[in-house]
C-alpha atoms as a PDB file:
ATOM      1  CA  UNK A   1      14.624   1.443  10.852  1.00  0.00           C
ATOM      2  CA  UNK A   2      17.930  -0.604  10.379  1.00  0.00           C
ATOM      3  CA  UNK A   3      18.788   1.086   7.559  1.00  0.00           C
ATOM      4  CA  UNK A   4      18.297   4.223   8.936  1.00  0.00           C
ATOM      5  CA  UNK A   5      20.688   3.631  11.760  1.00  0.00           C
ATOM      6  CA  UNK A   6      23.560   2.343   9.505  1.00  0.00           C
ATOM      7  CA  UNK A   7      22.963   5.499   7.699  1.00  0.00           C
ATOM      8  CA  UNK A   8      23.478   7.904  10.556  1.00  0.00           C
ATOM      9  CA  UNK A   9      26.163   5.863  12.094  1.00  0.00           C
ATOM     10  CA  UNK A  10      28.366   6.117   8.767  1.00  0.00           C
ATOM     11  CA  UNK A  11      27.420  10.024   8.542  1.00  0.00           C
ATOM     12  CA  UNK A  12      28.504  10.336  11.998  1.00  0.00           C
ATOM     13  CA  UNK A  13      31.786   8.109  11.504  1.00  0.00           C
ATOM     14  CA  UNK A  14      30.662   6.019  15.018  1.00  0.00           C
ATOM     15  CA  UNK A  15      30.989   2.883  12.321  1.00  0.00           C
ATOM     16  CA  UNK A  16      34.054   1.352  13.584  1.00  0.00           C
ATOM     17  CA  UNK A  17      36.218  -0.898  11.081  1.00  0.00           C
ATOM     18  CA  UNK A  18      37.728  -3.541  13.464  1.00  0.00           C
ATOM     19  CA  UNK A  19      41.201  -3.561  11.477  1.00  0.00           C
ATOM     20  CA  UNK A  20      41.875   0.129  10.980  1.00  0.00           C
ATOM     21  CA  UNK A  21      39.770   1.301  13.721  1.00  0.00           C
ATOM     22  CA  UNK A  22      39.038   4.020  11.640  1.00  0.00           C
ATOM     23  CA  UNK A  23      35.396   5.101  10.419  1.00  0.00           C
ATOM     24  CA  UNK A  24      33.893   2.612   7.972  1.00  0.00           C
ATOM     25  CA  UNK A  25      33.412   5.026   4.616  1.00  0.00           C
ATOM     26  CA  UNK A  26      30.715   2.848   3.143  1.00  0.00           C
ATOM     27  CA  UNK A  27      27.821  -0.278   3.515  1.00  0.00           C
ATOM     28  CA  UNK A  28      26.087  -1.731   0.578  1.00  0.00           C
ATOM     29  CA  UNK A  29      23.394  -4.696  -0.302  1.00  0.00           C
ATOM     30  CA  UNK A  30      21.244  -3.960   2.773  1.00  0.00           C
ATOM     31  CA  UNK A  31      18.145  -6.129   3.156  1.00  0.00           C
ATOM     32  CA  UNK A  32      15.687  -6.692   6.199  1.00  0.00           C
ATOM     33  CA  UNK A  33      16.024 -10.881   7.119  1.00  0.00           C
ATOM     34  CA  UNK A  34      12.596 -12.352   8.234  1.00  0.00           C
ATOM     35  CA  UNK A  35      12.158 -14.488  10.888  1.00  0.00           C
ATOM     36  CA  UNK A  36       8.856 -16.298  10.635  1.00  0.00           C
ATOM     37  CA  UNK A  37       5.712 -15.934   8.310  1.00  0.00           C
ATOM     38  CA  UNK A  38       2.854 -17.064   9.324  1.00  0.00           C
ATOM     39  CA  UNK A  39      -0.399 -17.433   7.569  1.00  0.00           C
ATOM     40  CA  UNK A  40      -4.081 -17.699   8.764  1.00  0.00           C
ATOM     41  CA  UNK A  41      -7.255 -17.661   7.906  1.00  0.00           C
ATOM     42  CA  UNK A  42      -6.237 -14.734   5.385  1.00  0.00           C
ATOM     43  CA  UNK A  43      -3.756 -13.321   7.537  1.00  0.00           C
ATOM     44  CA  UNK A  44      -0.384 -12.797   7.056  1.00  0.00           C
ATOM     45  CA  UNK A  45       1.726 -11.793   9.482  1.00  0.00           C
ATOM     46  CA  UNK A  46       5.962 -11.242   8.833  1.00  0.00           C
ATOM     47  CA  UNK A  47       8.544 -10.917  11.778  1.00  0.00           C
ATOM     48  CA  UNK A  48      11.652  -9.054  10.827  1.00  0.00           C
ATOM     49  CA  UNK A  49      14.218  -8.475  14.193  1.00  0.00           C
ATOM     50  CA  UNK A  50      17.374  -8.088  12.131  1.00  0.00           C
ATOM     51  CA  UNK A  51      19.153  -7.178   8.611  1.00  0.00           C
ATOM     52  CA  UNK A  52      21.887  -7.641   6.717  1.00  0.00           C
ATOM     53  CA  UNK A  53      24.433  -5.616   5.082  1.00  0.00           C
ATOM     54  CA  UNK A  54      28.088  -5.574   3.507  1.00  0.00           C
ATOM     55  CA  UNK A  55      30.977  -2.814   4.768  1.00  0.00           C
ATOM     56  CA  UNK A  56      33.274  -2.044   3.451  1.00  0.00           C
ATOM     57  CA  UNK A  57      35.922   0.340   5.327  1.00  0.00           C
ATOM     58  CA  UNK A  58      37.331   2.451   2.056  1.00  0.00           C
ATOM     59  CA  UNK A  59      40.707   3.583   3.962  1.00  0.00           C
ATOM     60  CA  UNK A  60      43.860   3.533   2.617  1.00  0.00           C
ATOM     61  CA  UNK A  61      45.033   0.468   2.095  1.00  0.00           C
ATOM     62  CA  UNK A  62      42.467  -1.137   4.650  1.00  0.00           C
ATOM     63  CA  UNK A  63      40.625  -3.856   2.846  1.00  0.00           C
ATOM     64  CA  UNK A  64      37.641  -5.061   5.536  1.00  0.00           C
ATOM     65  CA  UNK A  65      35.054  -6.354   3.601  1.00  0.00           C
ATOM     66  CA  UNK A  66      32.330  -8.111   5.745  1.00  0.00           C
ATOM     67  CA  UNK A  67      28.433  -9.168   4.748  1.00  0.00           C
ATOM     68  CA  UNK A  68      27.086  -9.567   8.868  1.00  0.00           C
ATOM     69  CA  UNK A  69      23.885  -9.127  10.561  1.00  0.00           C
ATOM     70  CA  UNK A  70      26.176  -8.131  13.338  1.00  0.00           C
ATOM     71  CA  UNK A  71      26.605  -4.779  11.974  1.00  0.00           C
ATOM     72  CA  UNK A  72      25.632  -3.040  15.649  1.00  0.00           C
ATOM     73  CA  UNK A  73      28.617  -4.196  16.862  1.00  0.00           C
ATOM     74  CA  UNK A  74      30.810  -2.171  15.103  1.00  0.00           C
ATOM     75  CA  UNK A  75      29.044   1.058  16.184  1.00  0.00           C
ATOM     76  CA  UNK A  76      30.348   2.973  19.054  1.00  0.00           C
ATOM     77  CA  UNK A  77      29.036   4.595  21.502  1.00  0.00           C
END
């Protein structure tokens, strides 16, 4: 579901790039972080509440380049 937000908010340019504040052009290396696995009696069970991902703004001569699990807060509304 993460990913498919980062993909709509870059589509949409509502990506924000905190030095330009200009839309962020691009993301890469996405992956889902997982919080706890636990494992019983044959059960496994895998909590993911967040992911990570690298943007990269792609303006002019803009050169943000950030790998965060914050990546909702440069999103706006």
């Amino acid at each position: 579901m993460s990913l498919e937000i980062i993909k709509n908010a870059i589509a949409n340019k509502k990506m924000i790039c905190p030095k330009c504040d200009k839309p962020i052009q691009k993301f890469d290396k996405f992956a889902e972080t997982i919080d706890a696995v636990r494992d019983g009696f044959n059960v496994l069970e895998i909590d993911s509440h967040a992911s990570r991902v690298t943007l990269t703004c792609g303006n002019g001569d803009c050169d943000f380049h950030e790998r965060t699990e914050y990546w909702n807060n440069y999103i706006a509304d």
